[in-house]
Every structure is written in structure tokens, then in C-alpha cells.
N, C-alpha and C. Protein backbone atom coordinates (compact mmCIF):
# COMPACT_ATOMS: atom_id res chain seq x y z
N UNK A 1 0.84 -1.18 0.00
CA UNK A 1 0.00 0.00 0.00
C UNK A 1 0.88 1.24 0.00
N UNK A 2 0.60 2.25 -0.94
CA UNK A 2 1.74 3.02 -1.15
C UNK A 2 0.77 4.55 -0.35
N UNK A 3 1.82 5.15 0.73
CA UNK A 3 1.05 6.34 0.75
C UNK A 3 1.01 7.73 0.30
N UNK A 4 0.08 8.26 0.27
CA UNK A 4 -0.56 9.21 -0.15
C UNK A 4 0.11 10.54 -0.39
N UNK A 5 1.59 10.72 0.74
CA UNK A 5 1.92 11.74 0.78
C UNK A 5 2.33 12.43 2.47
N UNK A 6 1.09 11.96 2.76
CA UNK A 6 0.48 12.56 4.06
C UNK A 6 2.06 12.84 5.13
N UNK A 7 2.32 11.22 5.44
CA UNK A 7 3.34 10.96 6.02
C UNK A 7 4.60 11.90 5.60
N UNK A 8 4.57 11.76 4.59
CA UNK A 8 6.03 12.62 4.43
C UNK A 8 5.68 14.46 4.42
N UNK A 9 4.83 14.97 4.41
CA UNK A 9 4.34 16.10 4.57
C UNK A 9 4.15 16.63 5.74
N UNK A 10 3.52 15.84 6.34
CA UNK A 10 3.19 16.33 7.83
C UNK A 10 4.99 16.15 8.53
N UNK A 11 5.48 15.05 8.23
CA UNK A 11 7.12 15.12 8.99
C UNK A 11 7.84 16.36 8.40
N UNK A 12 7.72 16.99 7.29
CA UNK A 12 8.47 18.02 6.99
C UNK A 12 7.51 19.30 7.54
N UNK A 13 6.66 19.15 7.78
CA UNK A 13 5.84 20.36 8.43
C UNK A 13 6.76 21.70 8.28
N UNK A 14 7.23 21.45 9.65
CA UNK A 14 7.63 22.19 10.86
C UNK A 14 8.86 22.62 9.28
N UNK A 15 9.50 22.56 9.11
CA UNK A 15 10.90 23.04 8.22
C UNK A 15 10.16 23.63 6.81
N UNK A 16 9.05 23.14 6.27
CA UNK A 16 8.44 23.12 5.42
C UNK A 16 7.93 25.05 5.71
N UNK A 17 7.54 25.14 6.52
CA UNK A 17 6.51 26.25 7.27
C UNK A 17 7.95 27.46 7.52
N UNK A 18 9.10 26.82 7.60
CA UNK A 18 10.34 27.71 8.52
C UNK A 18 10.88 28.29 6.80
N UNK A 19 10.50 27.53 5.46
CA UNK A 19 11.55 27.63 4.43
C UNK A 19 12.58 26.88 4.30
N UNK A 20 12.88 25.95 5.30
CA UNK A 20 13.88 25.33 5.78
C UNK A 20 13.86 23.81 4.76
N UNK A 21 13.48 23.82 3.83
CA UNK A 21 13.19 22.54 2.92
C UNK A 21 14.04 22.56 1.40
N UNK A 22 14.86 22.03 1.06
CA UNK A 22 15.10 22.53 -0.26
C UNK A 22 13.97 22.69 -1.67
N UNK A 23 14.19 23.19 -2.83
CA UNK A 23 13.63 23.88 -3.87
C UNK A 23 12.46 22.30 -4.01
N UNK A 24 13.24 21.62 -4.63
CA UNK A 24 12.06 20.06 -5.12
C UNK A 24 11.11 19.95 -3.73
N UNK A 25 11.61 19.37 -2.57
CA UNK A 25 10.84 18.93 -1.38
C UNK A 25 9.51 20.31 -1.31
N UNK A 26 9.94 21.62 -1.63
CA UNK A 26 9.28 22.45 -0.88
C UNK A 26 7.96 22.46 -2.16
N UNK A 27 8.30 22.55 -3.44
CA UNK A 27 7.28 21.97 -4.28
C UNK A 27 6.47 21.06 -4.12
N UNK A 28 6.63 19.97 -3.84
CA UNK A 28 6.35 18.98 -3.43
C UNK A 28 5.47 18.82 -2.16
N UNK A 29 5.91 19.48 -1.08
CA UNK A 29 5.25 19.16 0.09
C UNK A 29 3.85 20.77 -0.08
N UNK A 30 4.14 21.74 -1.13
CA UNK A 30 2.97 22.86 -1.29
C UNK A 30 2.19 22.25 -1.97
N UNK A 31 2.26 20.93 -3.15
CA UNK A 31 1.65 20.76 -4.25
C UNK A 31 0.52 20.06 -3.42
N UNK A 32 1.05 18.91 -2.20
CA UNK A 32 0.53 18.22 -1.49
C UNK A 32 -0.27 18.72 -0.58
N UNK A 33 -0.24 20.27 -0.04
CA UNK A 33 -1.15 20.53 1.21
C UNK A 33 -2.43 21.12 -0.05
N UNK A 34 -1.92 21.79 -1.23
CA UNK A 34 -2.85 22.28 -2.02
C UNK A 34 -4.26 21.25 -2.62
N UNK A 35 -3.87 19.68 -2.15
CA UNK A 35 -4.60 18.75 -2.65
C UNK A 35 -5.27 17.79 -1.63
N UNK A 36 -4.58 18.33 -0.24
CA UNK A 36 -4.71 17.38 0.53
C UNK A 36 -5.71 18.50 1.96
N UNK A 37 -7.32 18.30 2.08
CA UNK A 37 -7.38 19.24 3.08
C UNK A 37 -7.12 18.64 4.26
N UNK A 38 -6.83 17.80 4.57
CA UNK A 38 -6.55 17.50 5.80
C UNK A 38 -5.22 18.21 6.49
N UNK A 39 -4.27 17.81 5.44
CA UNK A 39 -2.74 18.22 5.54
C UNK A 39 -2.83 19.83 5.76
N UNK A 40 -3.75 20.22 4.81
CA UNK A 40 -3.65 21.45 4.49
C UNK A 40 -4.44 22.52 5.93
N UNK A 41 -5.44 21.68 6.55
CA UNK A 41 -5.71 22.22 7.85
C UNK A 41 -4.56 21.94 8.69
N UNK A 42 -4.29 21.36 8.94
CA UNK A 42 -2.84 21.04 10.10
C UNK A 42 -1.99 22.21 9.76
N UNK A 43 -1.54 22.39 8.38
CA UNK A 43 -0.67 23.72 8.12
C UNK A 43 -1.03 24.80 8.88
N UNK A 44 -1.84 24.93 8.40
CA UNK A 44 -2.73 26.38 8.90
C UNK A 44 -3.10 26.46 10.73
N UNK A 45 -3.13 25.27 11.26
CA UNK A 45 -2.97 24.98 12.18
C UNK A 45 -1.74 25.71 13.23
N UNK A 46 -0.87 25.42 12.49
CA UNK A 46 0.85 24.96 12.75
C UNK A 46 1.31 26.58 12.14
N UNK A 47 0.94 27.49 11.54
CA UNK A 47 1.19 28.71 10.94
C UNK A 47 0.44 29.61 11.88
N UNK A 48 -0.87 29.40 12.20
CA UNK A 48 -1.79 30.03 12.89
C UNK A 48 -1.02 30.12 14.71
N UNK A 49 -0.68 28.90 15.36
CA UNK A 49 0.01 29.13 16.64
C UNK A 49 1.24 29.72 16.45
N UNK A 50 1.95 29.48 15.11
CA UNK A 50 3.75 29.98 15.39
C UNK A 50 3.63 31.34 15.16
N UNK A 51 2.44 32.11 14.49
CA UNK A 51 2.19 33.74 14.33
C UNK A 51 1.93 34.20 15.84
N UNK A 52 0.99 32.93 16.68
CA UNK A 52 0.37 33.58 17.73
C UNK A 52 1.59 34.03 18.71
N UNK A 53 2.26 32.67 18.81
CA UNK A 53 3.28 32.62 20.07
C UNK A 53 4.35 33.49 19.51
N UNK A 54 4.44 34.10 17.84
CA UNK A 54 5.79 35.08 17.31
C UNK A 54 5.27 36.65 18.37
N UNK A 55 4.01 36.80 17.80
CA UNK A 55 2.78 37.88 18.53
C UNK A 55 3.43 38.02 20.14
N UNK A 56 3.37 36.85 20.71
CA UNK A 56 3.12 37.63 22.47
C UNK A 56 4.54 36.74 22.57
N UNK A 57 5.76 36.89 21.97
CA UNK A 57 6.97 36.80 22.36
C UNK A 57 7.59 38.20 22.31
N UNK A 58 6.84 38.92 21.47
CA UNK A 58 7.04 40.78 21.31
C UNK A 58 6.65 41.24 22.28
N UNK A 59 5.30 41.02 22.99
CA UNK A 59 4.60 41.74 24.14
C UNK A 59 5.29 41.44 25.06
N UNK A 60 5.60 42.72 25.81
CA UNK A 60 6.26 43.17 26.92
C UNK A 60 4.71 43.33 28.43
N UNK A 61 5.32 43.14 29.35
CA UNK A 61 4.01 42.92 30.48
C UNK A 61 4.34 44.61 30.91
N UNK A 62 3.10 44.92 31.55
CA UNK A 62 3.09 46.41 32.20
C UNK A 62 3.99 46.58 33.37
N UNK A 63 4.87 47.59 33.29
CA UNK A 63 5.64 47.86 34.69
C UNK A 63 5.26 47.55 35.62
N UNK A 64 4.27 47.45 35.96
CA UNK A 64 3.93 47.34 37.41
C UNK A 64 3.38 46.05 37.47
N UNK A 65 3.09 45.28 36.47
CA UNK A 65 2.95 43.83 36.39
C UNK A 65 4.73 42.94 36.93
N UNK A 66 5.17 43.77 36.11
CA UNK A 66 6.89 42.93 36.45
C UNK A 66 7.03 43.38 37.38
N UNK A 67 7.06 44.78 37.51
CA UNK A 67 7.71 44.83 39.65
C UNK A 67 6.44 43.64 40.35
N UNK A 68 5.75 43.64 40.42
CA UNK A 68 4.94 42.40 40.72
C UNK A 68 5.42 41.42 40.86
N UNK A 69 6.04 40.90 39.61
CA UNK A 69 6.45 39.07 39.24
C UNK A 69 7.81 39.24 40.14
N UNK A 70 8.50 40.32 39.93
CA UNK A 70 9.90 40.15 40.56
C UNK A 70 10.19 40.26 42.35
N UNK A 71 9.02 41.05 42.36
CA UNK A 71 9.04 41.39 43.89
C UNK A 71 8.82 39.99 44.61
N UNK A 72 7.64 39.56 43.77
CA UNK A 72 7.44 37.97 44.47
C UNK A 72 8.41 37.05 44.34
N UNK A 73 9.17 36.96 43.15
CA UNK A 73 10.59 36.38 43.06
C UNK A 73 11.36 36.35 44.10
N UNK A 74 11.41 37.56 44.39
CA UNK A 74 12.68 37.84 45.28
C UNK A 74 12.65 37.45 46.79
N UNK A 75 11.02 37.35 46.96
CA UNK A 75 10.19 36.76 48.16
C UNK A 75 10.26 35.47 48.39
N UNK A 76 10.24 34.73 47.38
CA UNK A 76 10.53 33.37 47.50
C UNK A 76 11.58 32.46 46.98
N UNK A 77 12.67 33.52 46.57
CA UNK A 77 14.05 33.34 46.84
C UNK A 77 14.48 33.50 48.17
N UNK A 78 14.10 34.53 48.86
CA UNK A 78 14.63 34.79 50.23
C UNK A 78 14.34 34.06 51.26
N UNK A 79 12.73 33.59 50.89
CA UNK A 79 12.46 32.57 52.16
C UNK A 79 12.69 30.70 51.34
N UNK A 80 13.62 30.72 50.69
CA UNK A 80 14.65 29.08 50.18
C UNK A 80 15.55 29.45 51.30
N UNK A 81 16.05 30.38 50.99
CA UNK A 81 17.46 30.57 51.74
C UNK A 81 17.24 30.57 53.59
């Protein structure tokens, strides 16, 4: 039973999505999500979280949120020791 594609598409995902694929493979694995909706939801899947988590790796927390996080840090660093 020969498969479909699937398998080798979904394993290149992640590199596939980065550019990280050479010229043939990357043909190949677009020709396949363009035909395949299953594959082709998982992409979008997998594009949709790496935008989200690119998004709130930029966002910075409000000053007074971090004196917050750190103050308590430093609180329960002090009472380890």
C-alpha cells in the first residue's frame, strides 16, 4: 500500500513552514497541502500558533505587572534561603 503523501508532509511540516526545505521537497510538500485538506488544515494549524506565540513573544508585560512578578521572586528566593 503506497502512501498518499500525508506521512512525508506532515514530517516536513515544521521546516516546510520555517523555508527550511530545499527547492524540489518544498514543491512537493505545497503541491501536497494544495490537494490534501486535511494536511492542508494542520498547516494552517501549525502557521496560525507559530504567528500567535511570534505575537506575544514581542509583548512586553506592564511595569507594574513585572515589579509584581519580581518582587514575588525575590520573596521566595529569600524565604529558600
Amino acid at each position: 500500500m503506497s502512501d498518499c503523501g500525508c506521512d512525508k508532509a506532515r514530517q516536513d511540516l515544521e521546516e516546510y513552514l520555517r523555508n527550511e526545505v530545499c527547492k524540489t521537497e518544498h514543491t512537493e510538500i505545497r503541491e501536497h497541502l494544495e490537494n490534501c485538506p486535511s494536511c492542508r488544515d494542520e498547516a494552517l494549524v501549525a502557521t496560525t500558533l507559530t504567528e500567535v506565540i511570534a505575537r506575544a513573544c514581542k509583548e512586553t508585560a506592564p511595569e507594574e505587572l513585572r515589579d509584581q512578578v519580581f518582587a514575588r521572586l525575590r520573596e521566595v528566593q529569600a524565604a529558600q534561603h
